[in-house]
C-alpha atoms as a PDB file:
ATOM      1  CA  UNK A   1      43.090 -25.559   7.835  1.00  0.00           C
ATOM      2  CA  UNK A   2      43.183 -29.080   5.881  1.00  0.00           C
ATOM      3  CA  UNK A   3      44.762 -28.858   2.782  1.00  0.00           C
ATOM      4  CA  UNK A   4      43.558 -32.288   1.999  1.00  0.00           C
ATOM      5  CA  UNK A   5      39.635 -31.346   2.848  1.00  0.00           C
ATOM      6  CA  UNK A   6      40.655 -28.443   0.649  1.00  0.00           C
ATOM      7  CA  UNK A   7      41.402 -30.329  -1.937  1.00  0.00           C
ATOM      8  CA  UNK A   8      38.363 -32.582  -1.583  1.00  0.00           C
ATOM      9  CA  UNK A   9      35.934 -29.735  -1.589  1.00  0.00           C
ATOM     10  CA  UNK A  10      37.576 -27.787  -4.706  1.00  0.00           C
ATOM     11  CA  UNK A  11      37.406 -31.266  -6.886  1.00  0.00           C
ATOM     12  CA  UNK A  12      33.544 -31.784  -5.676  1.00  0.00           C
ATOM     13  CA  UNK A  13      33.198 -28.402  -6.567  1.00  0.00           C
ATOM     14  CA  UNK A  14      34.392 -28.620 -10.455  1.00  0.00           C
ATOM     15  CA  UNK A  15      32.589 -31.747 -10.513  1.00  0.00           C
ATOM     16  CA  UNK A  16      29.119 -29.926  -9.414  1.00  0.00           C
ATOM     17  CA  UNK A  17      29.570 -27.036 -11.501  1.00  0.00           C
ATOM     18  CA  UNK A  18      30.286 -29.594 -14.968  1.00  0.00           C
ATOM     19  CA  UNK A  19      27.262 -31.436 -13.594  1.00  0.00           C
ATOM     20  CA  UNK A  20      25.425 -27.525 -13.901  1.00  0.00           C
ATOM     21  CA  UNK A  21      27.203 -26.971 -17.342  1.00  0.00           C
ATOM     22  CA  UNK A  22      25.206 -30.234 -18.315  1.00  0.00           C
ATOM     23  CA  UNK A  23      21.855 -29.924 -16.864  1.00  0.00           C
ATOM     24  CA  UNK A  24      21.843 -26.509 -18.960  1.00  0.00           C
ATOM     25  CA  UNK A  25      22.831 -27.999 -22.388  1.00  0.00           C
ATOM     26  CA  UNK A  26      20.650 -30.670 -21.811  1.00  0.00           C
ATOM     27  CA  UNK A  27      17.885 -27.567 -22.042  1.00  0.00           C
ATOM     28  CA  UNK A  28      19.615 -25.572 -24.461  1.00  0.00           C
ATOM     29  CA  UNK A  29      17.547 -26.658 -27.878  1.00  0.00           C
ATOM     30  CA  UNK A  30      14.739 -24.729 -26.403  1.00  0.00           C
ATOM     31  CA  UNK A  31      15.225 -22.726 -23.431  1.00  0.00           C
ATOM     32  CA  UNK A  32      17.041 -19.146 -24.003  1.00  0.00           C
ATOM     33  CA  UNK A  33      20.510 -19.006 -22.403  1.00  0.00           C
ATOM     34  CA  UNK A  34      18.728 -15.510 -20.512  1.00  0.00           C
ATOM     35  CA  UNK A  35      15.832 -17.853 -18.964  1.00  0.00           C
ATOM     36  CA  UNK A  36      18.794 -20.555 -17.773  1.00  0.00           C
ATOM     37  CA  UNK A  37      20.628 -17.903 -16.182  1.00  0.00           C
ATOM     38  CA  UNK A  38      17.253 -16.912 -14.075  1.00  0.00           C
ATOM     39  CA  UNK A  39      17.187 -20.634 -13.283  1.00  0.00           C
ATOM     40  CA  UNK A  40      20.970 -20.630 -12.380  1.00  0.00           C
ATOM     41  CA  UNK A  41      20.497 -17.560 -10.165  1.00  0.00           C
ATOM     42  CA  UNK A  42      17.602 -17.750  -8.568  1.00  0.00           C
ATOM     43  CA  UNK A  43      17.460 -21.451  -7.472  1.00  0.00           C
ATOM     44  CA  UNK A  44      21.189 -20.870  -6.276  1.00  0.00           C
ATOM     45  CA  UNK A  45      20.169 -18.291  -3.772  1.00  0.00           C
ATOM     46  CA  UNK A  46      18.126 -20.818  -1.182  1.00  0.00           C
ATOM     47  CA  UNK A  47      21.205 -22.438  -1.108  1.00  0.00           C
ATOM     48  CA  UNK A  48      23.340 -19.317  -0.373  1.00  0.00           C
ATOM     49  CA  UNK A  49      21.386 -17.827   2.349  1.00  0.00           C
ATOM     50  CA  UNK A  50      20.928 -21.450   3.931  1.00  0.00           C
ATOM     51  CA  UNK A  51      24.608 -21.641   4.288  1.00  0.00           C
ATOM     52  CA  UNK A  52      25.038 -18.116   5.252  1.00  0.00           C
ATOM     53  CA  UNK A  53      22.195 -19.221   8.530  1.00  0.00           C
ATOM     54  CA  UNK A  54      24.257 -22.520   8.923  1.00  0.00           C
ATOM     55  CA  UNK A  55      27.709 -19.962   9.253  1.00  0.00           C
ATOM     56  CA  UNK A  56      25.950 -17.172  11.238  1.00  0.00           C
ATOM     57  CA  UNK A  57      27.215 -14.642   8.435  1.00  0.00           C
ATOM     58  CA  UNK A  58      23.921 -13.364   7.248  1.00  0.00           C
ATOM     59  CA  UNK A  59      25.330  -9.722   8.860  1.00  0.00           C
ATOM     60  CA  UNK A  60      28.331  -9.730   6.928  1.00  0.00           C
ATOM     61  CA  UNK A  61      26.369 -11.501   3.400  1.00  0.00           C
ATOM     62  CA  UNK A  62      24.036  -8.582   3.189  1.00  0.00           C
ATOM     63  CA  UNK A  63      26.408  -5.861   4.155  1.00  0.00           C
ATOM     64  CA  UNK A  64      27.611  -4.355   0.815  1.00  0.00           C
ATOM     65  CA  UNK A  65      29.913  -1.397   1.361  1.00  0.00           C
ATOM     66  CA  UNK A  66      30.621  -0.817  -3.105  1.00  0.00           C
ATOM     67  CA  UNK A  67      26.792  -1.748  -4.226  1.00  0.00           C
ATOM     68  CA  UNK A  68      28.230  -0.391  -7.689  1.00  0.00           C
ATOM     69  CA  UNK A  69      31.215  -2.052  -7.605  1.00  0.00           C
ATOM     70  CA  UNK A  70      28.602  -5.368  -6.521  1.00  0.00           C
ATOM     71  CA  UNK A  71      25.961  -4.299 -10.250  1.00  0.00           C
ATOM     72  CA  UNK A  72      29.124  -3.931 -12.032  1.00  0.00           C
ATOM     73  CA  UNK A  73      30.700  -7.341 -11.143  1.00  0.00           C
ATOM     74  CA  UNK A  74      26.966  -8.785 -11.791  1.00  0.00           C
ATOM     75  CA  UNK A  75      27.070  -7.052 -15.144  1.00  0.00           C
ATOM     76  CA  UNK A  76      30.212  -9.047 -16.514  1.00  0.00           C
ATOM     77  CA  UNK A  77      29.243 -12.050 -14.640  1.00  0.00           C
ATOM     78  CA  UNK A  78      26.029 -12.069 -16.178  1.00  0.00           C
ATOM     79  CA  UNK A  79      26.787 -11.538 -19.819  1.00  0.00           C
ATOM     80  CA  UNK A  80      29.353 -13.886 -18.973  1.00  0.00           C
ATOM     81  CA  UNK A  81      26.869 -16.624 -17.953  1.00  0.00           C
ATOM     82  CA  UNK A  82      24.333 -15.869 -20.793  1.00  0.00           C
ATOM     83  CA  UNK A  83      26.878 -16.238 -23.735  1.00  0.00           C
ATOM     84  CA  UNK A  84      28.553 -19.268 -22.077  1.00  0.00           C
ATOM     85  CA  UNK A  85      25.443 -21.130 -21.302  1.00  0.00           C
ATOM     86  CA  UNK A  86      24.324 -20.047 -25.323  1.00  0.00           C
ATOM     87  CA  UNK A  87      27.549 -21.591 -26.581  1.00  0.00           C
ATOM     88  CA  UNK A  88      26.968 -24.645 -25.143  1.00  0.00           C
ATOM     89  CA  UNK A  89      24.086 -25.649 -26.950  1.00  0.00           C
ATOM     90  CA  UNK A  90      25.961 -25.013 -29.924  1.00  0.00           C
ATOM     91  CA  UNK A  91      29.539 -26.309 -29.137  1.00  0.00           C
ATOM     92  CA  UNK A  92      30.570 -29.919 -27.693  1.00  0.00           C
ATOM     93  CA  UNK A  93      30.780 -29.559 -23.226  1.00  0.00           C
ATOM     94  CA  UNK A  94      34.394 -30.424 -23.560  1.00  0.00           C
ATOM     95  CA  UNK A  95      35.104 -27.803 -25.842  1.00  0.00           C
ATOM     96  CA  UNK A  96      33.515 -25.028 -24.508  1.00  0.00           C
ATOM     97  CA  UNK A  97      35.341 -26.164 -21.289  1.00  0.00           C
ATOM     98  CA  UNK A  98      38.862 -25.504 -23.077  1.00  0.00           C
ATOM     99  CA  UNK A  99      38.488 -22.499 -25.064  1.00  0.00           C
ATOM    100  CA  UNK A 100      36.744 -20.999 -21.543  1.00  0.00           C
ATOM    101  CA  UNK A 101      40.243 -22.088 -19.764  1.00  0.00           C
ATOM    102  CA  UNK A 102      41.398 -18.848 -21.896  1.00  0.00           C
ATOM    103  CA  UNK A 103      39.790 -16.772 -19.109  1.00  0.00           C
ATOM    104  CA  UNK A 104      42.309 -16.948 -16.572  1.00  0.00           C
ATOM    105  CA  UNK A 105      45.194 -16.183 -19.229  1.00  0.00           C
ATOM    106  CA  UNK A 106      42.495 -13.070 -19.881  1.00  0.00           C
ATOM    107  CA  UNK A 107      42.438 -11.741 -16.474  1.00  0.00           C
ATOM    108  CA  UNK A 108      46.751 -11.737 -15.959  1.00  0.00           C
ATOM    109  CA  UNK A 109      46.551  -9.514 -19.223  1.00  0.00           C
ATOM    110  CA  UNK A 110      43.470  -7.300 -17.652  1.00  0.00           C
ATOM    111  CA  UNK A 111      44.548  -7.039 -14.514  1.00  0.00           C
ATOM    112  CA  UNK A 112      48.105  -5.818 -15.680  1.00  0.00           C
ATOM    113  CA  UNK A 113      45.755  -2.705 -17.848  1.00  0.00           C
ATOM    114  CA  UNK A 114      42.753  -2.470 -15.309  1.00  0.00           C
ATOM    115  CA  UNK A 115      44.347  -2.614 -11.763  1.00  0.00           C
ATOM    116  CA  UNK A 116      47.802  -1.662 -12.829  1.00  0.00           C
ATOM    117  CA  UNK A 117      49.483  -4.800 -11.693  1.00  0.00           C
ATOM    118  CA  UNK A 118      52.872  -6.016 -12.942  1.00  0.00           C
ATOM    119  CA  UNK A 119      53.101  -8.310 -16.202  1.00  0.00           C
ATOM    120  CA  UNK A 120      56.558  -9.759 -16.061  1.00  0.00           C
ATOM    121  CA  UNK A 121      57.827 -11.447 -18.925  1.00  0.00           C
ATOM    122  CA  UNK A 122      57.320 -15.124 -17.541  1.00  0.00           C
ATOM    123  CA  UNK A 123      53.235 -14.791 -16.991  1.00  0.00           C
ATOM    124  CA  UNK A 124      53.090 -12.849 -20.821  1.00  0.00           C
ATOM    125  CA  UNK A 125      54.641 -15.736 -22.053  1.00  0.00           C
ATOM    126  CA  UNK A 126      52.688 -18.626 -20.428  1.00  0.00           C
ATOM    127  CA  UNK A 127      49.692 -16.363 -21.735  1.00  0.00           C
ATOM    128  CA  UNK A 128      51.167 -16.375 -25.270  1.00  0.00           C
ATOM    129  CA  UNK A 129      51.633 -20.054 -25.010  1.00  0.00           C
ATOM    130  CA  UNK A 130      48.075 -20.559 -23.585  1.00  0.00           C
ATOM    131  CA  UNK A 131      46.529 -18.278 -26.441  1.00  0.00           C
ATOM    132  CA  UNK A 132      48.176 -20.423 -28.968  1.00  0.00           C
ATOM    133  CA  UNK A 133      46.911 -23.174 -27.098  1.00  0.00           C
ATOM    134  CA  UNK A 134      43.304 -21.915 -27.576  1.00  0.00           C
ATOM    135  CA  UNK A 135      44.321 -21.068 -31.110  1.00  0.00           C
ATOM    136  CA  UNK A 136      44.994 -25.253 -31.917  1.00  0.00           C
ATOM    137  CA  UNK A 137      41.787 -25.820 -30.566  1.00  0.00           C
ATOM    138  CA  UNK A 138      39.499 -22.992 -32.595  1.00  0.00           C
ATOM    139  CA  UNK A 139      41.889 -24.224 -36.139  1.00  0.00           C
ATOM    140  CA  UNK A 140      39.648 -26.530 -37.644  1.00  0.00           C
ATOM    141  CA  UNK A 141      36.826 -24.376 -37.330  1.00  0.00           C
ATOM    142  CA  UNK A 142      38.476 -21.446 -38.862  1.00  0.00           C
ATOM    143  CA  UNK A 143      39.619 -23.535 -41.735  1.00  0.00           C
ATOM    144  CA  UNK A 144      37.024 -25.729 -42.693  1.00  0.00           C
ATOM    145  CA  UNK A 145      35.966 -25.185 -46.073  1.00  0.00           C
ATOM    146  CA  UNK A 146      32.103 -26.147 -45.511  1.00  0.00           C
ATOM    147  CA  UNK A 147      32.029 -24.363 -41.950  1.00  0.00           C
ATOM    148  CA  UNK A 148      29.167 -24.609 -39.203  1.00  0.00           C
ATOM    149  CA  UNK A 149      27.825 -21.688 -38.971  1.00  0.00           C
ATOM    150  CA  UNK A 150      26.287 -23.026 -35.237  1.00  0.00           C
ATOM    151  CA  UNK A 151      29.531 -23.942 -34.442  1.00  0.00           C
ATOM    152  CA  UNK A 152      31.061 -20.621 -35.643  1.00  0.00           C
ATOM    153  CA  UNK A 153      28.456 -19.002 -33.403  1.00  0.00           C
ATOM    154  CA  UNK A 154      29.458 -21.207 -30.372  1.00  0.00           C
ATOM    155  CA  UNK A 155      33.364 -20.355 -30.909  1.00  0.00           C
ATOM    156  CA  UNK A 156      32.386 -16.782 -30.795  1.00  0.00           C
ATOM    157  CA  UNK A 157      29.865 -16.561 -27.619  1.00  0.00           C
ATOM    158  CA  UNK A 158      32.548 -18.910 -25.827  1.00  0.00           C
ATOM    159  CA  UNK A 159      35.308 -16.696 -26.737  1.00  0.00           C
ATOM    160  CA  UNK A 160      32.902 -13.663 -25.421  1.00  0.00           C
ATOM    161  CA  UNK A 161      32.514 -15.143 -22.445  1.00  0.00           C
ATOM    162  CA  UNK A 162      35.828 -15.930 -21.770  1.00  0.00           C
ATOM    163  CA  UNK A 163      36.644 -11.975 -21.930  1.00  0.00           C
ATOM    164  CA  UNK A 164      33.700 -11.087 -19.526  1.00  0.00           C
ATOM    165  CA  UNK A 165      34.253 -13.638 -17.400  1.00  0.00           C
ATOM    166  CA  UNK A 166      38.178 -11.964 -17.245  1.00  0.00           C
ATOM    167  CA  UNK A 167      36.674  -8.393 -16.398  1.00  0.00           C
ATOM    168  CA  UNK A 168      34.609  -9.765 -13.792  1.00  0.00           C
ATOM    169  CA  UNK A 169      37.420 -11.913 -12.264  1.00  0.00           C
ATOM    170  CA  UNK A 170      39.142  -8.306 -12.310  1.00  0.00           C
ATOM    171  CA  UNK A 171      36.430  -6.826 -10.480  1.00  0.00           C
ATOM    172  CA  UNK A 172      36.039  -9.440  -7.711  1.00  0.00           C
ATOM    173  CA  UNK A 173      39.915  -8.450  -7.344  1.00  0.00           C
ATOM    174  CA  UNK A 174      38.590  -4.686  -6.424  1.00  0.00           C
ATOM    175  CA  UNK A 175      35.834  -6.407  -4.206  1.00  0.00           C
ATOM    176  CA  UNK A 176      37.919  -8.178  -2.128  1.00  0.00           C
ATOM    177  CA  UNK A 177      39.363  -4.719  -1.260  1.00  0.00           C
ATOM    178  CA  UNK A 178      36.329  -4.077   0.686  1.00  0.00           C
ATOM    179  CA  UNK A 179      33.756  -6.760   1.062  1.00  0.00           C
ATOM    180  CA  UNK A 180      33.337 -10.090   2.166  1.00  0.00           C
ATOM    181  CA  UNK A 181      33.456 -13.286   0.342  1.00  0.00           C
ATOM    182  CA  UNK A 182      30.321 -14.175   1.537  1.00  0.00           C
ATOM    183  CA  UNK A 183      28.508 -10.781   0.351  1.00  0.00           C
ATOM    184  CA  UNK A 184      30.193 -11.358  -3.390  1.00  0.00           C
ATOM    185  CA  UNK A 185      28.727 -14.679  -3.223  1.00  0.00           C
ATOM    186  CA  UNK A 186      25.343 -13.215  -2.457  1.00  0.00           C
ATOM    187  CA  UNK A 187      24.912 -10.147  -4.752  1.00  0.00           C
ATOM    188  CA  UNK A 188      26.137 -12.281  -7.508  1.00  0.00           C
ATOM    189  CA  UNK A 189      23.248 -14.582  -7.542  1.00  0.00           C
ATOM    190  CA  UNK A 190      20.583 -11.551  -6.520  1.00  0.00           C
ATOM    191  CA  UNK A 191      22.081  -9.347  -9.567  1.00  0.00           C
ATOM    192  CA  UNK A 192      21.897 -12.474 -11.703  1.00  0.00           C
ATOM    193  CA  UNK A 193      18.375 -13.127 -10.947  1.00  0.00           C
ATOM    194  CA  UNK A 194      17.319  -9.659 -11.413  1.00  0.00           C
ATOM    195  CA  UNK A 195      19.644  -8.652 -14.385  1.00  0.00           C
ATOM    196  CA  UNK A 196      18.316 -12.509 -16.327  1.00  0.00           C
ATOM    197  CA  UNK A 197      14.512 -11.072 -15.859  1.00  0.00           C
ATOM    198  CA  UNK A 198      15.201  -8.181 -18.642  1.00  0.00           C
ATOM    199  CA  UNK A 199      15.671 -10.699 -21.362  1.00  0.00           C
ATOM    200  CA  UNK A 200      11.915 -11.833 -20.784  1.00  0.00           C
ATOM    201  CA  UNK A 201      10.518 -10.117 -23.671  1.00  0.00           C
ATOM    202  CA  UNK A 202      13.130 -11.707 -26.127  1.00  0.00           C
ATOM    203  CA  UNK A 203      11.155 -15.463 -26.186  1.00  0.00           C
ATOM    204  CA  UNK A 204      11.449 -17.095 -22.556  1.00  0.00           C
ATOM    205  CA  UNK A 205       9.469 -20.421 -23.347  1.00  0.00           C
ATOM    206  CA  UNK A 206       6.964 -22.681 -20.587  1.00  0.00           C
ATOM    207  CA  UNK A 207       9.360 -25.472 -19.716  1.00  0.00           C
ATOM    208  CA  UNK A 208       7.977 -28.625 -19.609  1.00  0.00           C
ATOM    209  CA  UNK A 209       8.391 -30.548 -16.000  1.00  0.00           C
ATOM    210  CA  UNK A 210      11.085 -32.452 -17.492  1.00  0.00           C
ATOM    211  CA  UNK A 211      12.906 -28.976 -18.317  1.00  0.00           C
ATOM    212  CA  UNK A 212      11.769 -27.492 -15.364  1.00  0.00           C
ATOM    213  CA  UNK A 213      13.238 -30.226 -13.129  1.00  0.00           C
ATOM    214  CA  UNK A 214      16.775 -29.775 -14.929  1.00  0.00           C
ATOM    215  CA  UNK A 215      16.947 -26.343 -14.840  1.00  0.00           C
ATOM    216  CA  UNK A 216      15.768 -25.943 -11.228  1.00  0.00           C
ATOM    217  CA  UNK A 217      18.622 -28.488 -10.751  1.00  0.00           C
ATOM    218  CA  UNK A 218      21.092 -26.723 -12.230  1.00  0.00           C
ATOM    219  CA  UNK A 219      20.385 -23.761  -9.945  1.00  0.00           C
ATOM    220  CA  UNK A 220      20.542 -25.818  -6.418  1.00  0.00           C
ATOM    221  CA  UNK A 221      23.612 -27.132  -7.531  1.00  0.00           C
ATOM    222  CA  UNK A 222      25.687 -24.548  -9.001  1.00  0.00           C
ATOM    223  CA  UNK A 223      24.804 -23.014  -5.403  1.00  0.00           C
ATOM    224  CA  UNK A 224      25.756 -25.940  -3.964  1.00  0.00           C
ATOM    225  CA  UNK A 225      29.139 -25.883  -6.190  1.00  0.00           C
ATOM    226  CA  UNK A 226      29.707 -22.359  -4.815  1.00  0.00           C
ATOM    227  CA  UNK A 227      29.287 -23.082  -1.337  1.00  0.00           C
ATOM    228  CA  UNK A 228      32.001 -26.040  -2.147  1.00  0.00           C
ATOM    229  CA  UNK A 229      33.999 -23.743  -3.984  1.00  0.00           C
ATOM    230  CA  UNK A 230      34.378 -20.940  -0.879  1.00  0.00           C
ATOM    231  CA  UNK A 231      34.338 -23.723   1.859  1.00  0.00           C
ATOM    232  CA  UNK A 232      37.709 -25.453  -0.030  1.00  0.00           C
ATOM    233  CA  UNK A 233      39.654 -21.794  -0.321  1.00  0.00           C
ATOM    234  CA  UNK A 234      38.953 -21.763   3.874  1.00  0.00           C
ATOM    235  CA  UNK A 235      41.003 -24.916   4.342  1.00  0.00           C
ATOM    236  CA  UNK A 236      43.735 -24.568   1.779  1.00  0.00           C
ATOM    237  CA  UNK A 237      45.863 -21.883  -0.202  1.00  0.00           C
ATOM    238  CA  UNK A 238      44.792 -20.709  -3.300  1.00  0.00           C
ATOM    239  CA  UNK A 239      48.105 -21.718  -4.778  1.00  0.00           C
ATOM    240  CA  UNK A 240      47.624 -25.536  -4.009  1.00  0.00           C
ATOM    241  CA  UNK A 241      43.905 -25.496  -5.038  1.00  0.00           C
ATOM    242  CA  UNK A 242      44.180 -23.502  -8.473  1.00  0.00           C
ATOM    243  CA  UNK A 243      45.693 -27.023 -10.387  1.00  0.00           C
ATOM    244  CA  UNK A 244      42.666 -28.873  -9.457  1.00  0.00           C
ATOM    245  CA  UNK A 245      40.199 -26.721 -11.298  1.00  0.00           C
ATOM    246  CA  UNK A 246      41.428 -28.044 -14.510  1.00  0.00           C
ATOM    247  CA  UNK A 247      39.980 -31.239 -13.512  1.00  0.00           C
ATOM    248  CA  UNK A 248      36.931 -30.012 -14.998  1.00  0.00           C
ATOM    249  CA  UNK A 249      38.406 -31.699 -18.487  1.00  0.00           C
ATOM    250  CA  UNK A 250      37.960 -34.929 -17.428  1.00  0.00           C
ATOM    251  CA  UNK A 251      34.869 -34.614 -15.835  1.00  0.00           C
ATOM    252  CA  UNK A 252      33.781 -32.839 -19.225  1.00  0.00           C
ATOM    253  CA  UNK A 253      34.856 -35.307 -21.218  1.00  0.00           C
ATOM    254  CA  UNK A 254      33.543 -38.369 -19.691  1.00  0.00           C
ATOM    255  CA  UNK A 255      30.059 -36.524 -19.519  1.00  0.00           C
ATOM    256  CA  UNK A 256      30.461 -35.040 -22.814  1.00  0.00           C
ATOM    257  CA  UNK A 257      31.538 -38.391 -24.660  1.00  0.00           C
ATOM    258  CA  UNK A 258      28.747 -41.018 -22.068  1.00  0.00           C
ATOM    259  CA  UNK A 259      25.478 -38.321 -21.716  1.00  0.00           C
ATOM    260  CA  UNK A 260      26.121 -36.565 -25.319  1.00  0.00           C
ATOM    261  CA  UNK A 261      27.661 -38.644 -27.352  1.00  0.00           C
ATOM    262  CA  UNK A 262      30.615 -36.167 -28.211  1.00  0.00           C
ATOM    263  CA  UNK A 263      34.010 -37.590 -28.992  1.00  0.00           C
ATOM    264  CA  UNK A 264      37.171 -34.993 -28.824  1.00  0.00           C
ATOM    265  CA  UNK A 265      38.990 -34.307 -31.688  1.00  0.00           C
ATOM    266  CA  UNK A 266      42.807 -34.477 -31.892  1.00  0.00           C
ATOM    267  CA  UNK A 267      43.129 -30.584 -32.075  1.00  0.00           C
ATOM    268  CA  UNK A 268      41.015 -30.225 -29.204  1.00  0.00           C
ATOM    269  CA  UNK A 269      42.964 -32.216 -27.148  1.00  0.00           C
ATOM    270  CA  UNK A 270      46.265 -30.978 -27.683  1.00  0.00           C
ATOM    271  CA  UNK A 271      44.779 -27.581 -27.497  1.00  0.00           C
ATOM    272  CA  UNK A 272      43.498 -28.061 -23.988  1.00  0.00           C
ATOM    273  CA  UNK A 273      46.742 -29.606 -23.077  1.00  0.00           C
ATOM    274  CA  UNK A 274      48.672 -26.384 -24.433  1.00  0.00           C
ATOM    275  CA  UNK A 275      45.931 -24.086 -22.552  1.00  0.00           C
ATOM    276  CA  UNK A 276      46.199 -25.953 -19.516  1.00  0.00           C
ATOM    277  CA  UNK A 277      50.158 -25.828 -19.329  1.00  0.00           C
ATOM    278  CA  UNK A 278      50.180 -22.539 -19.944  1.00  0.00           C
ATOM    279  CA  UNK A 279      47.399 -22.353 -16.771  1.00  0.00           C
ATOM    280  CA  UNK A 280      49.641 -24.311 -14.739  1.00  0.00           C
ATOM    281  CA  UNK A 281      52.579 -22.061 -15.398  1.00  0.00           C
ATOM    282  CA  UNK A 282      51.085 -19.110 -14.032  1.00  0.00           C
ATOM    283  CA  UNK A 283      49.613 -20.563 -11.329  1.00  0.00           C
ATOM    284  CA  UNK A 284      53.276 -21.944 -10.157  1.00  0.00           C
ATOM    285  CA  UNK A 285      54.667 -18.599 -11.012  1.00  0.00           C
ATOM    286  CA  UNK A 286      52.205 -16.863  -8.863  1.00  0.00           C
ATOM    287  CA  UNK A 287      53.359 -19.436  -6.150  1.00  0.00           C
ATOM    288  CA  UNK A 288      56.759 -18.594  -6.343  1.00  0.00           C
ATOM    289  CA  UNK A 289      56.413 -15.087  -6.327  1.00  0.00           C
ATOM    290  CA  UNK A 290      53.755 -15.214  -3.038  1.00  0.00           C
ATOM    291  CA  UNK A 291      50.813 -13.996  -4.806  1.00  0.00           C
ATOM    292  CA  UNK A 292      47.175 -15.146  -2.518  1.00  0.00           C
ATOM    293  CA  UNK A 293      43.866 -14.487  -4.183  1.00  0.00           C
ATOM    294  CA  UNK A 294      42.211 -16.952  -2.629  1.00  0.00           C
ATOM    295  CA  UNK A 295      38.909 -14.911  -1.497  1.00  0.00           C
ATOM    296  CA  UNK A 296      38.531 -13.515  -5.143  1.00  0.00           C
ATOM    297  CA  UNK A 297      39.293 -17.071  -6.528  1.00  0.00           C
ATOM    298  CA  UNK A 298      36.413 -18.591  -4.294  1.00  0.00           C
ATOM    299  CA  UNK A 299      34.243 -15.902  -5.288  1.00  0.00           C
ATOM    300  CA  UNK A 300      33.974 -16.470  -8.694  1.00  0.00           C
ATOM    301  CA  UNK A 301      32.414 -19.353 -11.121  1.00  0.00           C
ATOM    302  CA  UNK A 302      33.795 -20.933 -13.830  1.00  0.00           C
ATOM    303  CA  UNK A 303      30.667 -20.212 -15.729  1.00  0.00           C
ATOM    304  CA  UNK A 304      30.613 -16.319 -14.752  1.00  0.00           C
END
């Protein structure tokens, strides 16, 4: 193991995956969220099954002892994905990247209901602080006399998202029971693919090359971002990588404010810097108390 490769790998990864988040709302005016997920899915899986070759795991990446527990996981994941990718052609990327930092808080308070683990009072009240945190952020949009109803929209799909991407974070946690990394990897994208082709008869459009270029894009490299993603959680603990992810502010708000023209409020930003303290808190807390979830960490993307 090299912590620092680890490291490396995890930042390239949040780096690739706000590059993704991009290419899609670069789409989003005219492509359905449902038709981007296909995109996401099914240009991901070349990638996938490449790298499985490359690691000699194909055995193990098509082995699937819980297929349910697999279609269930792709379920939430899915929805996940669809609402997200809608709310960001409504919402600025920066903050649809904070209110979705929300899901991890989620998952300590679905976990503790779902898979009966322990809520002590330290995590319930860095996930009060976080809430509050996502709170600061939604305020002017909840108190706005003139509001956007777009915007409004956004808040809400984001806010959806955030709570299906926490049951499926939940359900990789029963996964990992039983199944390899590399086999939630795979299933993910296959469900995704096959689960995005039921909202064709609700107005998938003919991209133009232009489109089709960005979205097939998106796909090779949120699968390229996942490969990233696992490879890091192989060289270093969970614990030391979990910080980095919220690295994806920065990223999002360099892209956000140079490729969209988006400038962060003041709300927004002390929002996200509320959310991601709280984050940070839980992730030292899980430290201290010896907590490893690093194969359901590195099986799961910050977009579903």
């Amino acid at each position: 193991m090299s912590p620092f490769r680890g490291v490396a790998l995890k930042l390239i990864s949040v780096f690739l995956f706000i590059i993704m988040a991009s290419l899609i709302k670069a789409t989003a005016d005219r492509v359905p969220a449902g038709q981007a997920v296909f995109f996401r899915s099914f240009f991901a899986m070349p990638v996938i099954v490449a790298w499985l070759m490359m690691r000699h795991d194909m055995t193990t990446g098509f082995k699937a002892k819980s297929p349910w527990g697999h279609v269930l996981r792709g379920v939430a994941g899915v929805a996940a994905m669809g609402t997200g990718f809608a709310a960001l052609g409504l919402l600025p990327l920066p903050e649809v990247t904070a209110i979705g930092y929300a899901s991890p808080l989620l998952t300590v308070l679905l976990a503790a209901v779902l898979l009966g683990e322990r809520l002590r009072a330290f995590r319930l009240t860095a996930v009060g602080i976080g809430l509050v945190g996502v709170l600061v952020i939604l305020w002017p949009r909840l108190t706005l006399a003139d509001v956007d109803r777009a915007a409004a929209i956004g808040v809400v799909l984001i806010l959806v998202s955030s709570v299906l991407r926490a049951l499926a974070q939940v359900q990789v946690r029963r996964l990992v029971a039983t199944e390899q990394t590399s086999a939630i990897v795979f299933y993910f994208s296959l469900t995704a693919t096959v689960l995005s082709l039921l909202t064709l008869p609700f107005g998938w459009v003919v991209p133009t090359l232009a489109e089709a270029v960005t979205l097939v894009g998106a796909g090779l490299i949120g699968g390229l971002a996942q490969i990233m993603l696992t490879s890091a959680y192989r060289e270093a603990e969970a614990a030391l990588l979990a910080p980095f992810e919220y690295a994806s502010m920065l990223f999002a708000l360099l892209i956000g404010y140079v490729i969209f023209e988006e400038v962060p409020t003041g709300a927004m930003l002390l929002g996200a810097a509320i959310v991601i303290s709280a984050g940070v808190l839980i992730i030292w807390r899980e430290r201290q108390l010896g907590l490893r979830r690093g194969k359901a960490k590195a099986a799961v993307t910050p977009q579903g």
